[in-house]
Protein backbone atom coordinates (compact mmCIF):
# COMPACT_ATOMS: atom_id res chain seq x y z
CA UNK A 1 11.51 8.47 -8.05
CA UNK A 2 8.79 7.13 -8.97
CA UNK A 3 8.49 7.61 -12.49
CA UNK A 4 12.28 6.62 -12.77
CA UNK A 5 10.69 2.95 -12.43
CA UNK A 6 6.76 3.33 -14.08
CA UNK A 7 7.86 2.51 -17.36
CA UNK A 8 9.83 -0.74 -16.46
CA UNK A 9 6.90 -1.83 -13.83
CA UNK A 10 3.93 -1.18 -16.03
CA UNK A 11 5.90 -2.96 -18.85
CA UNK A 12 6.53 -6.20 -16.39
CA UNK A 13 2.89 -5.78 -15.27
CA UNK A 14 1.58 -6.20 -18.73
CA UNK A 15 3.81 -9.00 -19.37
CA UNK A 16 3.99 -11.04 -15.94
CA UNK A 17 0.12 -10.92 -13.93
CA UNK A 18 1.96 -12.93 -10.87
CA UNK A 19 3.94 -9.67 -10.20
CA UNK A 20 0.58 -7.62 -10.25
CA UNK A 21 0.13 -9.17 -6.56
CA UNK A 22 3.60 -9.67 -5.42
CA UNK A 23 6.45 -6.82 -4.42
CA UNK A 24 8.95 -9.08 -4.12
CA UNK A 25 8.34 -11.39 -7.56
CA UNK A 26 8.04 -7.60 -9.45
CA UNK A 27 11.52 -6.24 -7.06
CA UNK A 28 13.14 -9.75 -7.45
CA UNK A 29 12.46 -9.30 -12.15
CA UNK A 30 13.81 -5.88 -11.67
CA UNK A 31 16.88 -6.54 -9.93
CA UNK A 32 17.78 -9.66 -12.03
CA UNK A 33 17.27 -7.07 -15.41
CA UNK A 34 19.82 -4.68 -13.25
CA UNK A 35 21.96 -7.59 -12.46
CA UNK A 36 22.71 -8.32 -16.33
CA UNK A 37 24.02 -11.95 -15.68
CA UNK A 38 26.16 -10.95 -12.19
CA UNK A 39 26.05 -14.47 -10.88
CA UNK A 40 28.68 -13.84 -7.93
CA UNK A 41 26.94 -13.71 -4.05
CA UNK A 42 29.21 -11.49 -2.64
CA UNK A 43 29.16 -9.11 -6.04
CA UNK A 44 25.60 -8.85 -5.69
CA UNK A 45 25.08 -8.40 -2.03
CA UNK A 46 27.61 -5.86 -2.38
CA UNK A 47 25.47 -4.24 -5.10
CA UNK A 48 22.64 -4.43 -2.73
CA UNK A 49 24.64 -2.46 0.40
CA UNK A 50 26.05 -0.09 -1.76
CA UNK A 51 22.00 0.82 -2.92
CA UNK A 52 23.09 0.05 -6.73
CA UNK A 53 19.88 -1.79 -7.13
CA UNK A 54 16.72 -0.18 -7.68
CA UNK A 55 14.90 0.83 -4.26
CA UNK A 56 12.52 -2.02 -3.01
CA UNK A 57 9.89 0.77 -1.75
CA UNK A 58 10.08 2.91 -4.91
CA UNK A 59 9.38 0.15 -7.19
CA UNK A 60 6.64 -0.74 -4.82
CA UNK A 61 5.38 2.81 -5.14
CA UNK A 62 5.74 2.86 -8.48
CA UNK A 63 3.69 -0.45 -8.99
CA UNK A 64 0.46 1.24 -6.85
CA UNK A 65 0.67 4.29 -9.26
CA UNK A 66 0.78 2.28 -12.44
CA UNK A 67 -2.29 0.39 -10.87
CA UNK A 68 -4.28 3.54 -9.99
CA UNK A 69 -3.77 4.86 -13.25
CA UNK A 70 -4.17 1.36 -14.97
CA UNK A 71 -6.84 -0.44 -13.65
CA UNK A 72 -6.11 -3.64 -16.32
CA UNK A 73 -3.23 -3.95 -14.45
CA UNK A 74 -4.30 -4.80 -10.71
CA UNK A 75 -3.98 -7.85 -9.26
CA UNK A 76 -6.86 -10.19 -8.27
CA UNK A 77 -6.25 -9.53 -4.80
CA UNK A 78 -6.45 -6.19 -5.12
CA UNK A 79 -10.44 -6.48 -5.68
CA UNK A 80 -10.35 -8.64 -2.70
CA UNK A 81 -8.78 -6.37 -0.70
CA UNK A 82 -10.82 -3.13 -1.28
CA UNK A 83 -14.24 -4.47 -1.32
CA UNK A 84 -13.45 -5.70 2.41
CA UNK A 85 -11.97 -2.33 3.53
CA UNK A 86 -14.79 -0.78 1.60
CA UNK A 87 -17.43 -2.66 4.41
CA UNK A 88 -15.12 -1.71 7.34
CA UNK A 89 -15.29 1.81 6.16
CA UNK A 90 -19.40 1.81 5.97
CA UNK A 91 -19.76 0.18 9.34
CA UNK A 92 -17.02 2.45 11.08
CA UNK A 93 -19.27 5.47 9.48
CA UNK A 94 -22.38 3.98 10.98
CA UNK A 95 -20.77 3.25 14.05
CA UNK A 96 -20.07 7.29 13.82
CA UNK A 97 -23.53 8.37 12.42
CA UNK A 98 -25.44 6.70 15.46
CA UNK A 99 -22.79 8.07 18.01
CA UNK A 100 -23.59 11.52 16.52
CA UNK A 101 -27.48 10.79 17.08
CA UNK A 102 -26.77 9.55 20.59
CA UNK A 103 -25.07 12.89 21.27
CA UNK A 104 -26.99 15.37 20.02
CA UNK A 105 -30.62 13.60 19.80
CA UNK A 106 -32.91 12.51 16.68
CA UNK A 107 -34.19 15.70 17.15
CA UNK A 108 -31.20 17.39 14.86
CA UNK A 109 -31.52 18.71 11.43
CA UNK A 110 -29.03 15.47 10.32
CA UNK A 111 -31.52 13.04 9.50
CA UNK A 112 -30.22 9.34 9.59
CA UNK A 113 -28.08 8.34 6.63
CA UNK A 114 -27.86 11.88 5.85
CA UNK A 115 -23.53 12.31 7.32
CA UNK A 116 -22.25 9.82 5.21
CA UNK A 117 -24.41 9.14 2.33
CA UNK A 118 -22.93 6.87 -0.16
């Protein structure tokens, strides 16, 4: 499924940085492309139900793979939001490391820093 949509996403992604942070501005250019000028509620709702328009999780997925393999193409949030899960991820191993030392003593071969270098 997912490459069904990579070309269109990476495409919108070069052309349109808002929808390099937001799902629903990328989903909401996609469908409107699908929609070809369909300007009747009920038509398009319809459309919707049926699953006619391109899956809202698929293009989602798609956009996360054209941003792993693109780099140029992530969103300025997405710096934002990896540097802080980066931290969380080096105190939770910490958090682990000195539980470990608690357990089974300094006197181990593990020296400290030595589990989870980075």
């Amino acid at each position: 499924m997912i490459t069904e949509y990579y070309d269109l996403v990476k495409k919108i992604l070069e052309e349109t940085p808002l929808a390099r942070d937001k799902d629903c501005f990328l989903v909401s250019l996609i469908w409107h492309y699908e929609l070809k000028g369909i300007d009747d509620k009920n038509t398009i709702l319809l459309m919707l139900g049926r699953g006619d328009l391109s899956n809202y999780e698929s293009i989602g997925r798609a956009r996360r793979k054209c941003q792993e393999l693109n780099p140029h193409l992530r969103g300025t949030r997405w710096n934002q939001r990896h540097e802080v899960l980066e931290d969380e991820v080096k105190k939770d191993l910490k958090v682990i490391e000195s539980s470990f030392h608690q357990q089974f003593g300094d006197n181990s071969e593990v020296k400290d820093g030595d589990l989870f270098k980075e």
